[in-house]
N, C-alpha and C. Protein backbone atom coordinates (compact mmCIF):
# COMPACT_ATOMS: atom_id res chain seq x y z
N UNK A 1 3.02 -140.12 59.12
CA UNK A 1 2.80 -139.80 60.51
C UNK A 1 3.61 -138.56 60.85
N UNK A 2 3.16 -137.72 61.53
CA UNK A 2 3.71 -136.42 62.05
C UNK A 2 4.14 -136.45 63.62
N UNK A 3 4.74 -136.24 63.70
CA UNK A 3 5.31 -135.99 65.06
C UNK A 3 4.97 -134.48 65.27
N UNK A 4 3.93 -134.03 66.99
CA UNK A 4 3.82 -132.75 66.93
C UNK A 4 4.92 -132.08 67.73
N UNK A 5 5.81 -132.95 68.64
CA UNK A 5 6.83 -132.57 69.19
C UNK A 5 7.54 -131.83 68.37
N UNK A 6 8.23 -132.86 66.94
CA UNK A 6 9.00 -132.05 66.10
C UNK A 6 8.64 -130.81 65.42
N UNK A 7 7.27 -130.97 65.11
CA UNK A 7 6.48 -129.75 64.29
C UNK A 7 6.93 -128.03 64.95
N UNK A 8 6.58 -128.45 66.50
CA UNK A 8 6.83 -127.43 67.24
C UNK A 8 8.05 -127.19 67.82
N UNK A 9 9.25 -128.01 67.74
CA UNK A 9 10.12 -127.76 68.32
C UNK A 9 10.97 -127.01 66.89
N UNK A 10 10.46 -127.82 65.73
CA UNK A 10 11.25 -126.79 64.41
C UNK A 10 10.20 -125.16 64.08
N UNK A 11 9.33 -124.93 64.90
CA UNK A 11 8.73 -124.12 64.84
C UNK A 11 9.42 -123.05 65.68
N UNK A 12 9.76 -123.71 67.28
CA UNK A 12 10.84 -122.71 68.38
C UNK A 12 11.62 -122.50 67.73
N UNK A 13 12.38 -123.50 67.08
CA UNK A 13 14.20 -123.17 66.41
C UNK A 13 14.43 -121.97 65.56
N UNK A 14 13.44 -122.45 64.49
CA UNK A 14 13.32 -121.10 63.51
C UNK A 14 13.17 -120.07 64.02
N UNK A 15 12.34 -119.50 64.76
CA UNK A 15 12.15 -117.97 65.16
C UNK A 15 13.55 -117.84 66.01
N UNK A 16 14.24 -119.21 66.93
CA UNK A 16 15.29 -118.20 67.14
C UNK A 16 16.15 -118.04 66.67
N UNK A 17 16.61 -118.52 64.97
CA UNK A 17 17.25 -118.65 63.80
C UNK A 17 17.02 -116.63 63.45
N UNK A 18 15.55 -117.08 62.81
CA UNK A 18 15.50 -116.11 62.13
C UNK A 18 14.66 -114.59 63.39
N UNK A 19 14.96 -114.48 64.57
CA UNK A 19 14.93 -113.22 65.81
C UNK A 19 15.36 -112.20 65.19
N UNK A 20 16.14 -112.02 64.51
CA UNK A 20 17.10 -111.19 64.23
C UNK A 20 16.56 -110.26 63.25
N UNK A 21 15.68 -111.23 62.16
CA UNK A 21 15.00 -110.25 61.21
C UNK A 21 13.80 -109.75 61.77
N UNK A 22 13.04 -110.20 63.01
CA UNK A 22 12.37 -109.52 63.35
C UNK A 22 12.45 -108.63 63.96
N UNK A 23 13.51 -108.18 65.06
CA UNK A 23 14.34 -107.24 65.58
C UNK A 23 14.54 -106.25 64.01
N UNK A 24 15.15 -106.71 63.34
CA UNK A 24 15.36 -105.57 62.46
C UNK A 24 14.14 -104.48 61.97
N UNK A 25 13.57 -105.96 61.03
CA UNK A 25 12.25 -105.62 60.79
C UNK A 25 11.27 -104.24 61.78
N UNK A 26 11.30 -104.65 62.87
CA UNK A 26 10.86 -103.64 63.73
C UNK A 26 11.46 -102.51 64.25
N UNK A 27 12.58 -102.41 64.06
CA UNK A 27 13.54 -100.90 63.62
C UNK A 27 12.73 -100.14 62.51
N UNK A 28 13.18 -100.80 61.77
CA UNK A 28 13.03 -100.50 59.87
C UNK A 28 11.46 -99.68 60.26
N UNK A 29 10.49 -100.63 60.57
CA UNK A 29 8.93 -100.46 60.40
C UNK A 29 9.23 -99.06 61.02
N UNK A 30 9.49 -99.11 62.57
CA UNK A 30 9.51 -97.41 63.17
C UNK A 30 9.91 -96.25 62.45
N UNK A 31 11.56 -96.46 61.86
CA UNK A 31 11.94 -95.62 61.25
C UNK A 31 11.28 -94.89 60.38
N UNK A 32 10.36 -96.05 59.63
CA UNK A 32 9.18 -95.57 58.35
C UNK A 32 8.55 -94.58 58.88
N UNK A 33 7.34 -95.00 59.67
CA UNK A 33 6.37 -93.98 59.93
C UNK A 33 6.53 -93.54 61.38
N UNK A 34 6.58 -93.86 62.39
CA UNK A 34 6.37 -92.82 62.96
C UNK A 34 6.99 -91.87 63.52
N UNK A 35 8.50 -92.30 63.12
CA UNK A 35 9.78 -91.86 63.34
C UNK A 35 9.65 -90.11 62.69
N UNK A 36 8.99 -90.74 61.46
CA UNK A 36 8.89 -89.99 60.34
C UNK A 36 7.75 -89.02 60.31
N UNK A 37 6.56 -89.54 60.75
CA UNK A 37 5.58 -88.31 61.10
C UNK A 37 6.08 -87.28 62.66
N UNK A 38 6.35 -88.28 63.70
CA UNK A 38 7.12 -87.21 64.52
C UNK A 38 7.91 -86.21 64.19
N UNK A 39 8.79 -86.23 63.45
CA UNK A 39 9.87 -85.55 62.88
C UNK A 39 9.03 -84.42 61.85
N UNK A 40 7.93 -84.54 60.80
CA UNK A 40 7.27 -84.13 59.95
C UNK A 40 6.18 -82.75 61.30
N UNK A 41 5.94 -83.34 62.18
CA UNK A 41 4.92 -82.45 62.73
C UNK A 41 6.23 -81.69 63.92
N UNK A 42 7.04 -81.88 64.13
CA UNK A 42 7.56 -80.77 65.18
C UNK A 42 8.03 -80.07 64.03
N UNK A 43 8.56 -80.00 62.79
CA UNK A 43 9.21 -79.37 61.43
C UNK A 43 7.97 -78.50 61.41
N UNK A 44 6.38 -78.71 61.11
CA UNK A 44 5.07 -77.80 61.09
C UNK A 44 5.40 -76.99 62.21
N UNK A 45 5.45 -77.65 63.09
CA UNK A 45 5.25 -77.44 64.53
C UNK A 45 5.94 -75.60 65.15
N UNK A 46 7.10 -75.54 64.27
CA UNK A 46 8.13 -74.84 64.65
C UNK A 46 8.04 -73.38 63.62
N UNK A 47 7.49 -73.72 62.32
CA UNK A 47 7.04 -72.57 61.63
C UNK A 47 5.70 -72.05 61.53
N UNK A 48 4.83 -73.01 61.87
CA UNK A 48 3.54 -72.58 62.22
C UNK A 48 3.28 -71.27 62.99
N UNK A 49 2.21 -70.58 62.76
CA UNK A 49 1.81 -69.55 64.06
C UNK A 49 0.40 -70.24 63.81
N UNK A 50 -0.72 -70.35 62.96
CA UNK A 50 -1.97 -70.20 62.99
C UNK A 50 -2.23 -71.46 63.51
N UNK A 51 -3.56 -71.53 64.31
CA UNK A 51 -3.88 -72.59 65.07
C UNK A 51 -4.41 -73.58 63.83
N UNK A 52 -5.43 -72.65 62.56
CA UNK A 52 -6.11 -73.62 61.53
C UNK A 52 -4.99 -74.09 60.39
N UNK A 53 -4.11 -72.98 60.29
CA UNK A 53 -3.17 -73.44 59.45
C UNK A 53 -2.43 -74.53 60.04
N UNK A 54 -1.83 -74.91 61.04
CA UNK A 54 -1.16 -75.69 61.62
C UNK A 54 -2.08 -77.12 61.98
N UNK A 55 -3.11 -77.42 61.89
CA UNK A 55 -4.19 -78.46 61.88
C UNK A 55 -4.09 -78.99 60.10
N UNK A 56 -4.71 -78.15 59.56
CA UNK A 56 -4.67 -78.25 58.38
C UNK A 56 -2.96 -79.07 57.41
N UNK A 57 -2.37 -78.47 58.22
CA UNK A 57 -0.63 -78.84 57.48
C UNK A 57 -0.43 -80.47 58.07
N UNK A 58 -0.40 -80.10 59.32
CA UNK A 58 -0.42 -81.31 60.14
C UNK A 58 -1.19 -82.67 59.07
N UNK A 59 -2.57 -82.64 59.09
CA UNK A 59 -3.15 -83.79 58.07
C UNK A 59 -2.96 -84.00 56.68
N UNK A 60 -2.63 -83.07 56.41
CA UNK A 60 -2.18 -83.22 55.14
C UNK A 60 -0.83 -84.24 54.97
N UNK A 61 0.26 -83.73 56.19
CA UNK A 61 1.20 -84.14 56.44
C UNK A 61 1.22 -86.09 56.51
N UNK A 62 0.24 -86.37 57.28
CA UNK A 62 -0.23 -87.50 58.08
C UNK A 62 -0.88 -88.47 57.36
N UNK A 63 -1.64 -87.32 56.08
CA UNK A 63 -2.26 -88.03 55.17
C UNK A 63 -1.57 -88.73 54.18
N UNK A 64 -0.04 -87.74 53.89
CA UNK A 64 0.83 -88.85 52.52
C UNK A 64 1.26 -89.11 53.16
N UNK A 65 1.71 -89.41 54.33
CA UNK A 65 2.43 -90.50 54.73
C UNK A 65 1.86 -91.83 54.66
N UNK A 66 0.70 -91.85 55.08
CA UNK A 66 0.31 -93.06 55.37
C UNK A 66 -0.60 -93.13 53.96
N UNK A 67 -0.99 -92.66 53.11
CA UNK A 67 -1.64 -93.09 52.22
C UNK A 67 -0.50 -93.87 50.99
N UNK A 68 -1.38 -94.11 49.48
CA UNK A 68 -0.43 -95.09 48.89
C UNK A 68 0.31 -94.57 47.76
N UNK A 69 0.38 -93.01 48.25
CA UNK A 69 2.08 -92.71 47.93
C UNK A 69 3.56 -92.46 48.36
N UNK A 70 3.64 -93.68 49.42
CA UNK A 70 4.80 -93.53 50.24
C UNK A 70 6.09 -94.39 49.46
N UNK A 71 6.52 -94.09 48.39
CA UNK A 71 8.04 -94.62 47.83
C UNK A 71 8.36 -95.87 48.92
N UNK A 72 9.04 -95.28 49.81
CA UNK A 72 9.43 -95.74 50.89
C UNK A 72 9.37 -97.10 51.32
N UNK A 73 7.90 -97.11 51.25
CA UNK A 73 7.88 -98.52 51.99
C UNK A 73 7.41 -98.93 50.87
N UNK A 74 7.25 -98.99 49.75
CA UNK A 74 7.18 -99.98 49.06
C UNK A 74 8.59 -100.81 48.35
N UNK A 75 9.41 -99.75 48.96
CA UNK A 75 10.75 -100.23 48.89
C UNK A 75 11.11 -101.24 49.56
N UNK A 76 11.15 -101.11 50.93
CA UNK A 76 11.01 -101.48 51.80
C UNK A 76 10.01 -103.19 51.94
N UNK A 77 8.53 -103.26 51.61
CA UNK A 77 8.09 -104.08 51.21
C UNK A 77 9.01 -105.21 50.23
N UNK A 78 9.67 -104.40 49.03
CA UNK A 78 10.01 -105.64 48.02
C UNK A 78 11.31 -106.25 48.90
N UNK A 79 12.40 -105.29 49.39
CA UNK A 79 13.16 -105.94 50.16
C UNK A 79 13.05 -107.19 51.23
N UNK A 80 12.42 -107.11 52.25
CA UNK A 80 11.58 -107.22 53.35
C UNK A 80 11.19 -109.06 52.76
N UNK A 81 10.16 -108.87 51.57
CA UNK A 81 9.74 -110.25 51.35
C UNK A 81 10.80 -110.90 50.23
N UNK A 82 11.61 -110.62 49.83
CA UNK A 82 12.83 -111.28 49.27
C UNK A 82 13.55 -111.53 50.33
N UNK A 83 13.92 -110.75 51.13
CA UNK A 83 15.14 -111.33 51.89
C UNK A 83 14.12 -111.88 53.24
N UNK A 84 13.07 -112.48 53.52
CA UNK A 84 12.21 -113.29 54.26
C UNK A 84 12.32 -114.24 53.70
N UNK A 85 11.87 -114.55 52.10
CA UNK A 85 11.51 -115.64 51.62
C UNK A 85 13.07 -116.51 51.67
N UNK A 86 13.88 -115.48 51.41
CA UNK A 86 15.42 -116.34 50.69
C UNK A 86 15.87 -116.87 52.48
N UNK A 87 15.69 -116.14 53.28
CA UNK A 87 15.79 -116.38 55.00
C UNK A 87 15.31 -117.80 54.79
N UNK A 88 13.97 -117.53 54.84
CA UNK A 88 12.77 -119.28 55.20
C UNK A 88 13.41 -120.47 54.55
N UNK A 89 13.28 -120.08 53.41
CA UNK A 89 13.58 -121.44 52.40
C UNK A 89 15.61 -121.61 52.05
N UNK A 90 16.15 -120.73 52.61
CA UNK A 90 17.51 -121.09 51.67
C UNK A 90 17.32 -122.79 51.50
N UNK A 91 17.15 -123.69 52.97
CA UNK A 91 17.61 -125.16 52.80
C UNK A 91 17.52 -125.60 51.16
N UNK A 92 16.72 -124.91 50.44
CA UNK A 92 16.30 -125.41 48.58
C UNK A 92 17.73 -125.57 47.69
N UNK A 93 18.12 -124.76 48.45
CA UNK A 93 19.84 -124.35 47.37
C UNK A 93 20.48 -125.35 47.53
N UNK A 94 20.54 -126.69 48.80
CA UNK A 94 21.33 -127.29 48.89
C UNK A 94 20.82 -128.71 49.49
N UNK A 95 21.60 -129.64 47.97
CA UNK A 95 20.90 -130.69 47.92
C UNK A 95 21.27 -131.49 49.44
N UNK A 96 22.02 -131.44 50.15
CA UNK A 96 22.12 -131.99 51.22
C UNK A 96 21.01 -131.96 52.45
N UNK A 97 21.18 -130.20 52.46
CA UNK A 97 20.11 -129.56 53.59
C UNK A 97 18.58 -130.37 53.04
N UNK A 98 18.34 -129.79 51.78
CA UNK A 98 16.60 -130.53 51.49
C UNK A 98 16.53 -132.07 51.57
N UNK A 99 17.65 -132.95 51.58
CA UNK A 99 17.40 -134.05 51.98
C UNK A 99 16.80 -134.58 53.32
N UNK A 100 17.97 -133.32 54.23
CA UNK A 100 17.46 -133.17 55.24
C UNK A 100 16.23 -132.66 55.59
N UNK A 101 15.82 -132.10 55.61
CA UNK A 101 14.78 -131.45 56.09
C UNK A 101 13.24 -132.32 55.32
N UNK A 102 13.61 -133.16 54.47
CA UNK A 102 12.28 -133.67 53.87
C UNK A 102 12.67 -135.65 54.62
N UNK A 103 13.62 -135.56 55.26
CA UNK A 103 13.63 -136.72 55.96
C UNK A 103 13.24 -136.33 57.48
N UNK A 104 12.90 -135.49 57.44
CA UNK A 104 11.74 -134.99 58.75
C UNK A 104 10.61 -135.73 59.08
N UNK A 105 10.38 -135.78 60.15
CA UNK A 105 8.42 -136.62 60.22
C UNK A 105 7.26 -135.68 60.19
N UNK A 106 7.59 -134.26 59.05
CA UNK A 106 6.60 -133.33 58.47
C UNK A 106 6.44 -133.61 57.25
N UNK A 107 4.96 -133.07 56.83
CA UNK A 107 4.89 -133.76 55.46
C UNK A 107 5.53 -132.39 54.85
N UNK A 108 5.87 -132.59 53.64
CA UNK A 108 6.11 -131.71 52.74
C UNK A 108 5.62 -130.09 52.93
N UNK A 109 4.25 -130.85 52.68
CA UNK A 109 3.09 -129.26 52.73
C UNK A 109 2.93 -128.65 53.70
N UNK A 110 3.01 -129.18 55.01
CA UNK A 110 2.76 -128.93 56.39
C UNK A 110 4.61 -128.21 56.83
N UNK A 111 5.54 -128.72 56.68
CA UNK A 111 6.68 -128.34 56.71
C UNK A 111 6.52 -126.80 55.11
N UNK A 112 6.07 -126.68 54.48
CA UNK A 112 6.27 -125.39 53.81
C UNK A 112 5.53 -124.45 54.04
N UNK A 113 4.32 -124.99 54.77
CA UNK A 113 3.10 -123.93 54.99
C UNK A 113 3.76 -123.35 56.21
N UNK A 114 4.64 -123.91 57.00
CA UNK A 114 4.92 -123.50 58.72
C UNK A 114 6.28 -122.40 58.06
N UNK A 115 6.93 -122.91 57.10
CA UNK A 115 7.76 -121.15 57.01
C UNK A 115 7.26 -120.33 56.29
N UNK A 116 6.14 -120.75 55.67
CA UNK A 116 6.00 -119.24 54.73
C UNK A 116 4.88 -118.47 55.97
N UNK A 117 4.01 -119.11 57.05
CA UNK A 117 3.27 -118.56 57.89
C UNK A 117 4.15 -118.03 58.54
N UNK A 118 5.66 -118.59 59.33
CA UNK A 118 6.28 -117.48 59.89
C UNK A 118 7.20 -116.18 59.15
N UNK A 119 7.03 -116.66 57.81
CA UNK A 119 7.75 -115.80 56.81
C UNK A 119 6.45 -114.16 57.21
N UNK A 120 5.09 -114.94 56.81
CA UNK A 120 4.61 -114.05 57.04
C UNK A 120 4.44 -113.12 58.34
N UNK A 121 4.70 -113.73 59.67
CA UNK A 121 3.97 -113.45 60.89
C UNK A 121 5.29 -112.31 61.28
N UNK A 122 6.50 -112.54 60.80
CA UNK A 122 7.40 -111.73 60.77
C UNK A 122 8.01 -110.67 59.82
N UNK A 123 6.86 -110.47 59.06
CA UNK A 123 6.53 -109.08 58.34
C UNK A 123 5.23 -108.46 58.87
N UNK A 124 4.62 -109.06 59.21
CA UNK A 124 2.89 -108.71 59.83
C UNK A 124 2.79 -107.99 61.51
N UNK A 125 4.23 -108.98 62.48
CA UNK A 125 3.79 -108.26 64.08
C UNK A 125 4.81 -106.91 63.50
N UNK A 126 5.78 -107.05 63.35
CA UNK A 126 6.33 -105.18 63.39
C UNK A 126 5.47 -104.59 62.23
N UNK A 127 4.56 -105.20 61.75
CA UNK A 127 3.67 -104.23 60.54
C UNK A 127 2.66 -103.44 61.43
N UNK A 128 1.64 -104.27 61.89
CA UNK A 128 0.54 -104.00 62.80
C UNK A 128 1.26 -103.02 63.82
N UNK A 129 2.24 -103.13 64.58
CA UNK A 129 2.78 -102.84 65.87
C UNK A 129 3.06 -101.33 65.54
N UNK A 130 3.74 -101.18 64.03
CA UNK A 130 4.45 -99.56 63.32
C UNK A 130 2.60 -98.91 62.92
N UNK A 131 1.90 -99.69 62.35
CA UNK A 131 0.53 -99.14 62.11
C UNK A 131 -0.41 -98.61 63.42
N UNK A 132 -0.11 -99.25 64.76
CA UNK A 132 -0.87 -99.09 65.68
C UNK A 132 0.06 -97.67 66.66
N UNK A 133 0.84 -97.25 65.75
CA UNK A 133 1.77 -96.08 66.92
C UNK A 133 1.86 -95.74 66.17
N UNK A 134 1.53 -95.41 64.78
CA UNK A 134 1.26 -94.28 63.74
C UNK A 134 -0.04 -93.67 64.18
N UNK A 135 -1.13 -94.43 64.21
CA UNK A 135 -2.04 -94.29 64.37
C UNK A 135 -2.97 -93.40 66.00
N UNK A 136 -1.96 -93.91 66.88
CA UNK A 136 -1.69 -93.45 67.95
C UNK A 136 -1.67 -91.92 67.99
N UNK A 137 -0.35 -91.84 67.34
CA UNK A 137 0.24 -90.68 67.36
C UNK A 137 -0.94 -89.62 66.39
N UNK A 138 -1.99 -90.00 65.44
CA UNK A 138 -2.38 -89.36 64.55
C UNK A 138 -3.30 -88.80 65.55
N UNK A 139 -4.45 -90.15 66.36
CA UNK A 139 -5.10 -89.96 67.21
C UNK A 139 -5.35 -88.98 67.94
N UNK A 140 -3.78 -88.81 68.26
CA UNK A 140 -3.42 -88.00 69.83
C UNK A 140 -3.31 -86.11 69.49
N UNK A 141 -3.34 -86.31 67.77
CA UNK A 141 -3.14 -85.12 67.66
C UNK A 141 -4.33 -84.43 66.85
N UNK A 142 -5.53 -85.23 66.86
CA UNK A 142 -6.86 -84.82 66.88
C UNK A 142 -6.82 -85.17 65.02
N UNK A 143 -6.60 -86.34 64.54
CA UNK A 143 -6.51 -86.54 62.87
C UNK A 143 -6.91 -87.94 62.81
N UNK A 144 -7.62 -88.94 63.60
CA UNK A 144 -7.15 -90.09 63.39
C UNK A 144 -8.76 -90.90 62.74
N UNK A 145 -9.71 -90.12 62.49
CA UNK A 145 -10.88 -90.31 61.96
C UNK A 145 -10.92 -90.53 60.85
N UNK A 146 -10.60 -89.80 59.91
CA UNK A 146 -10.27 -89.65 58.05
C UNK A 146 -9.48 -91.05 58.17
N UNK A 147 -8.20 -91.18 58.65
CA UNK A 147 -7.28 -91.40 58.53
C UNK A 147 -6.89 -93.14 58.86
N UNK A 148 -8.05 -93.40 59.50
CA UNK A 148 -8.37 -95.48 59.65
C UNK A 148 -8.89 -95.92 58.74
N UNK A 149 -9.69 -95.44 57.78
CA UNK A 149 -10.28 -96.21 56.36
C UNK A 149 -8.51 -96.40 55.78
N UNK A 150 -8.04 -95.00 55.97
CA UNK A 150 -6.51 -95.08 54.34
C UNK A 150 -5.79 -96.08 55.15
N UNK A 151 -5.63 -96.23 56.38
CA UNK A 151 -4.50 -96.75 56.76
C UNK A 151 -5.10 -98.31 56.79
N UNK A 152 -6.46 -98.75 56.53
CA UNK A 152 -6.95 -100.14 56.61
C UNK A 152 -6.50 -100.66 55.16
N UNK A 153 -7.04 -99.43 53.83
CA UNK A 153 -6.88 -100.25 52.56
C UNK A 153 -5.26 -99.98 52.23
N UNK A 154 -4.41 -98.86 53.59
CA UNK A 154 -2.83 -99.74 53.20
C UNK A 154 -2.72 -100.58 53.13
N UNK A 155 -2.75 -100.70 54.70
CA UNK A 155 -2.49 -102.46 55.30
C UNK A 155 -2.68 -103.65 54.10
N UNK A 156 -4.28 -103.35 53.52
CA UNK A 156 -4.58 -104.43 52.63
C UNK A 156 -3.76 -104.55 51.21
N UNK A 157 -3.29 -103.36 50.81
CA UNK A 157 -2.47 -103.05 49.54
C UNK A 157 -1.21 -103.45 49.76
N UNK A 158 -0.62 -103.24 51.08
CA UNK A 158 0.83 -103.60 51.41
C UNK A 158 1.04 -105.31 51.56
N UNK A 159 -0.04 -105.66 52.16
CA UNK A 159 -0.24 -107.19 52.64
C UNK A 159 -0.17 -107.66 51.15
N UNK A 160 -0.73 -107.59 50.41
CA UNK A 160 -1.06 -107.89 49.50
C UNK A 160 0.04 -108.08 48.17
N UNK A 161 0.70 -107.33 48.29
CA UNK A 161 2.15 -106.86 47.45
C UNK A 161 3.28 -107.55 48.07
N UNK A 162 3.09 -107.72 49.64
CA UNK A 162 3.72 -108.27 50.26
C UNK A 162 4.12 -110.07 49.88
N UNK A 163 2.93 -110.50 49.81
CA UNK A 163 2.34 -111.76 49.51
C UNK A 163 2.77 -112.18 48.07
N UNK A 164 2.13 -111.16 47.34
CA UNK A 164 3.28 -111.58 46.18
C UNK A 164 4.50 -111.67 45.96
N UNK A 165 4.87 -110.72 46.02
CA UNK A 165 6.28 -110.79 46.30
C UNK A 165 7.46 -111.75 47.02
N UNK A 166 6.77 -112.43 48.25
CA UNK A 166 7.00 -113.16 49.13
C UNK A 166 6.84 -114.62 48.58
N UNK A 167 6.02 -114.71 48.03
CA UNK A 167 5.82 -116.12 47.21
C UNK A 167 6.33 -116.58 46.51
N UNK A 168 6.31 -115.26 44.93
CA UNK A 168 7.24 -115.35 44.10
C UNK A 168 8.36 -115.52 44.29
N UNK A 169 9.30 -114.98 45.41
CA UNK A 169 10.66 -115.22 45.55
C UNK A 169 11.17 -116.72 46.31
């Protein structure tokens, strides 16, 4: 028998356990990109004279960033889902805590599926949130056409690496 009171009240606790990595998390994400393309286009911005040359630099610019040769965040990625996963689950390390937590009125599976979904949901909202003000910003500066296919099969390449990674650990 499950109790949904408890389900959801260890569902509140955790996020305000683990707030902190999402706060971070959503630093980190900004810093990546758009911190980083801002900074990349006033740098064009400032040696440029030609209107086509300066279009041209600009996407190019916009284009490795967000395409799938950015070092960076794949750094970033392996970190990110190690220190999520080791966040969610530490209770494993200690035979006391997992006693606890499996003398819960969650089953097993239902209690592991609920941290690795917020393991995930707190790599995913500052993911989407840093992708949607990259994207913004690409938009706004007349590039953002080319530039939603690369940034969809990121998303899916990053998610994806993410997931492994996240599991495995």
């Amino acid at each position: 028998m499950t109790s949904k009171n408890c389900f959801s009240k260890m569902i509140v606790r955790d996020l305000k356990e683990r707030g902190v990595w999402l706060i971070s998390s959503i630093i980190l994400f900004l810093l990546i990109y758009p911190v980083q393309i801002l900074m990349s286009l006033d740098a064009i911005a400032s040696y440029m004279k030609g209107e086509e040359e300066f279009y041209s630099k600009i996407t190019g610019q916009v284009s490795s960033l967000m395409s799938f040769g950015n070092e960076i965040m794949y750094v970033v990625i392996v970190i990110m889902a190690f220190l999520l996963a080791m966040s969610g689950f530490w209770y494993v390390y200690s035979g006391v805590k997992t006693d606890f937590y499996h003398s819960l009125p969650v089953t097993r599976s239902r209690f592991f599926w609920e941290k690795a979904i917020r393991g995930l949901v707190l790599y995913l909202v500052p993911y989407v949130i840093m992708e949607l003000i990259t994207m913004a910003i690409a938009v706004s500066k007349g590039h953002g056409s080319h530039l939603i296919t690369a940034a969809g099969k990121m998303f899916l390449e990053h998610l994806l690496m993410y997931l492994l990674l996240y599991f495995g650990a």
